[in-house]
Protein backbone atom coordinates (compact mmCIF):
# COMPACT_ATOMS: atom_id res chain seq x y z
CA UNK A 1 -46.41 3.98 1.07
CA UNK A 2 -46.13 1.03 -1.15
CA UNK A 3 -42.19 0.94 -1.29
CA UNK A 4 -41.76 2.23 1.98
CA UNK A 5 -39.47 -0.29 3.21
CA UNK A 6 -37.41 -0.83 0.00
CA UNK A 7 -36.85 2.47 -0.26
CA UNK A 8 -35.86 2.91 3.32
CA UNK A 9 -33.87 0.20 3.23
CA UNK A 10 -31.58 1.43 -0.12
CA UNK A 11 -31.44 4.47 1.00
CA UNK A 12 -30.25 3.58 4.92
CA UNK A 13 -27.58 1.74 3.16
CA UNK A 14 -26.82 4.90 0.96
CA UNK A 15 -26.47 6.54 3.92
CA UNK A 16 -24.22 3.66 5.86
CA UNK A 17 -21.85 3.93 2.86
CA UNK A 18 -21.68 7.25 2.93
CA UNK A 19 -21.03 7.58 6.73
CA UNK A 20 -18.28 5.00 5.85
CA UNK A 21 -16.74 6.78 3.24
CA UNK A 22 -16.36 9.95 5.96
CA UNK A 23 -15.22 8.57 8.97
CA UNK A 24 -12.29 6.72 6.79
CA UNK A 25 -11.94 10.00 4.82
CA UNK A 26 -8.35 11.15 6.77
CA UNK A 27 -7.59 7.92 6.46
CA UNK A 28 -7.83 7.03 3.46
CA UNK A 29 -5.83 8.55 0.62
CA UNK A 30 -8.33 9.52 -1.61
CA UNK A 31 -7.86 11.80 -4.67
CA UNK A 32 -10.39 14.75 -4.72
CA UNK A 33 -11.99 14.01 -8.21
CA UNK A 34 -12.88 10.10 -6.28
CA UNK A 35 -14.50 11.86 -3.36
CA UNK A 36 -16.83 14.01 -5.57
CA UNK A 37 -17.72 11.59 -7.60
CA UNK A 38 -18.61 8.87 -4.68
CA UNK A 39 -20.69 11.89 -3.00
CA UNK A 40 -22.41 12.68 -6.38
CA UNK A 41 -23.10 8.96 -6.61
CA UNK A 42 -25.10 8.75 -3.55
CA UNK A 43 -26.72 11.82 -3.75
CA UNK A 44 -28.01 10.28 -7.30
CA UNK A 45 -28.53 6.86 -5.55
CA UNK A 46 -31.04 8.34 -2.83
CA UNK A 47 -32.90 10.28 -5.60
CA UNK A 48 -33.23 7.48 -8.10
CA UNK A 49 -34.73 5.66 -4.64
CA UNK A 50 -37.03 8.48 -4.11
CA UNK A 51 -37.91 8.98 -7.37
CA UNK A 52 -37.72 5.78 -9.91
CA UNK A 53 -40.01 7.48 -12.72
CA UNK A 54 -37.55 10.03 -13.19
CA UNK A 55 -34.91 7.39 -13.56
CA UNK A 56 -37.23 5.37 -15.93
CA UNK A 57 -37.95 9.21 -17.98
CA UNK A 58 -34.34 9.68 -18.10
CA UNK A 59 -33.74 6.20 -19.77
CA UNK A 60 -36.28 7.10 -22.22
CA UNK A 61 -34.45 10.28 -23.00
CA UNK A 62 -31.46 8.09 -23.35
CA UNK A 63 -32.73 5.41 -25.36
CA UNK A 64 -32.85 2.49 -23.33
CA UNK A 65 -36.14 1.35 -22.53
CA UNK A 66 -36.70 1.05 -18.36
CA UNK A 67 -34.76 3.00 -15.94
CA UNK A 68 -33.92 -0.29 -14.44
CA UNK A 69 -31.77 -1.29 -17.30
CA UNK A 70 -30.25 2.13 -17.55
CA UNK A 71 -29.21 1.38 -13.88
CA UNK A 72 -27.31 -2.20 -14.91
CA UNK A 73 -25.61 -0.51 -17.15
CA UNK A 74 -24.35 2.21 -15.31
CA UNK A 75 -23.61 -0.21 -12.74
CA UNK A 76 -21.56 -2.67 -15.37
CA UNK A 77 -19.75 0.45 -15.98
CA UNK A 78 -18.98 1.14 -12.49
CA UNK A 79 -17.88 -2.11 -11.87
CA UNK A 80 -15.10 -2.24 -14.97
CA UNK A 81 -13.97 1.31 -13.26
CA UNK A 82 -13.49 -0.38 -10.13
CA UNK A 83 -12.11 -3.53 -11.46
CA UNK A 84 -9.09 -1.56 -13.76
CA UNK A 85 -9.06 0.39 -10.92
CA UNK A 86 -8.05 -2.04 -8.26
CA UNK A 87 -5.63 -3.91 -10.62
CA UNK A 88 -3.92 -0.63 -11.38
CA UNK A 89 -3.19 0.02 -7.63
CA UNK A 90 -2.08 -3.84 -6.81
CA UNK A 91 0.33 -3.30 -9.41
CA UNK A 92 1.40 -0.59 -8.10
CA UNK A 93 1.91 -1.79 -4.86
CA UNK A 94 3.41 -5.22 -6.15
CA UNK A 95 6.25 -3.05 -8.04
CA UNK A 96 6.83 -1.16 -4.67
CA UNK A 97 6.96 -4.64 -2.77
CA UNK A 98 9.29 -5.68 -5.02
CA UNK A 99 12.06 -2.68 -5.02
CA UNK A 100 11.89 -2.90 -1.13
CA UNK A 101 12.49 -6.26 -1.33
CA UNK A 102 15.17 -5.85 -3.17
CA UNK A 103 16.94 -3.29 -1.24
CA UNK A 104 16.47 -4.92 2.01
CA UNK A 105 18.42 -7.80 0.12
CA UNK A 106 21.23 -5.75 -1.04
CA UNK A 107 21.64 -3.86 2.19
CA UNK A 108 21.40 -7.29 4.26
CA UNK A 109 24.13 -8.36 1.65
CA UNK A 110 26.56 -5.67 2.12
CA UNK A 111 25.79 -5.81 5.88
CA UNK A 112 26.44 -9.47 6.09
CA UNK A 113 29.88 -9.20 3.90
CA UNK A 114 30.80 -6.39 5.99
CA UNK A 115 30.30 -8.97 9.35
CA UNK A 116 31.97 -11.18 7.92
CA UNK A 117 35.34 -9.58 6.06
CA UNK A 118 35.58 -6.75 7.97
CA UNK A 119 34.12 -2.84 6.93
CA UNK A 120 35.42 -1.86 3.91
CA UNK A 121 35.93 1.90 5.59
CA UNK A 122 37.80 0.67 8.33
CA UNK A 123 39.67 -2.57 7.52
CA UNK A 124 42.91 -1.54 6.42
CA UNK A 125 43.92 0.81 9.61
CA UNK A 126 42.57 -2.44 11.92
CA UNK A 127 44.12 -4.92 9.82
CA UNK A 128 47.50 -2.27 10.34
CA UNK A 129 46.83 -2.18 13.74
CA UNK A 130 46.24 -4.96 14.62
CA UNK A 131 49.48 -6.76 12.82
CA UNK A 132 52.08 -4.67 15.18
CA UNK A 133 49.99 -5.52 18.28
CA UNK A 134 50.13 -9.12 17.36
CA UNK A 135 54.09 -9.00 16.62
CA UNK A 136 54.57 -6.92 20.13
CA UNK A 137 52.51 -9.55 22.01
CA UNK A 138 54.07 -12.39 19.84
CA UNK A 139 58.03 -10.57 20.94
CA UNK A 140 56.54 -10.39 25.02
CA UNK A 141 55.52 -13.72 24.56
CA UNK A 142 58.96 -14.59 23.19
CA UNK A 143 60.66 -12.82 25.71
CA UNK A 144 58.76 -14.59 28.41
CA UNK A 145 59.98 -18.21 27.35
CA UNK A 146 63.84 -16.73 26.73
CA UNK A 147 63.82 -15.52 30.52
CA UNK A 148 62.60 -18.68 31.41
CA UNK A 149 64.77 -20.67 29.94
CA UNK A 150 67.87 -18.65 31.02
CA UNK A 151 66.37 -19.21 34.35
């Protein structure tokens, strides 16, 4: 009854974590091998709460003197996993920031050439086209100011 409320409070956050963890779990993309070991770490979490001379026995076993110093260390390691972990995937996403990037630019390039010399698919039959429209209308025209002057 001594640690009552330390060790309800660790292991309500265990819990909240945990609870976390599951209602982002469709959400989140998380590879299997991450899931089991989050679940195995709060399952060990809630028992090293419940039971610290175990964790201080299993130090000894190890060869580190108090199970609180076995903990730091785990948790040192934990936190360099996390760390490489989170650099790796900002990477990552940095690389695919930067290939989108770039193809936006070369598709807003072409698309923006394309505006403003004509399609490439499509300009030489308008360009055709459009040069015997211009000489009819230019002939009309031409016709229009001979009948006037006869007139």
């Amino acid at each position: 009854m001594k640690y009552f409320w330390i060790q309800l409070l660790l292991i309500l956050g265990s819990v909240s974590m945990a609870l976390m963890f599951i209602r982002t779990w469709g959400q989140a993309k998380n590879r299997a091998w991450k899931r089991i070991a989050f679940s195995v770490f709060v399952v060990v979490n809630v028992y090293a709460v419940l039971r610290p001379t175990d964790v201080t026995w299993v130090a000894q076993q190890l060869g580190v003197g108090r199970g609180t110093d076995l903990v730091l260390y785990v948790m040192v390691l934990a936190m360099g996993f996390l760390t490489l972990n989170t650099f790796l995937r900002f990477r990552s996403l940095e690389k695919k920031i930067t290939d989108l990037a770039r193809t936006v630019a070369i598709n807003e390039g072409v698309r923006h050439n394309d505006e403003r010399l004509g399609s490439d698919t499509g300009a030489p039959a308008k360009a055709a086209a459009a040069v015997p429209a211009a000489a009819a209308d230019a002939d009309a025209d031409a016709d229009a100011d001979s009948d006037s002057v006869k007139a």
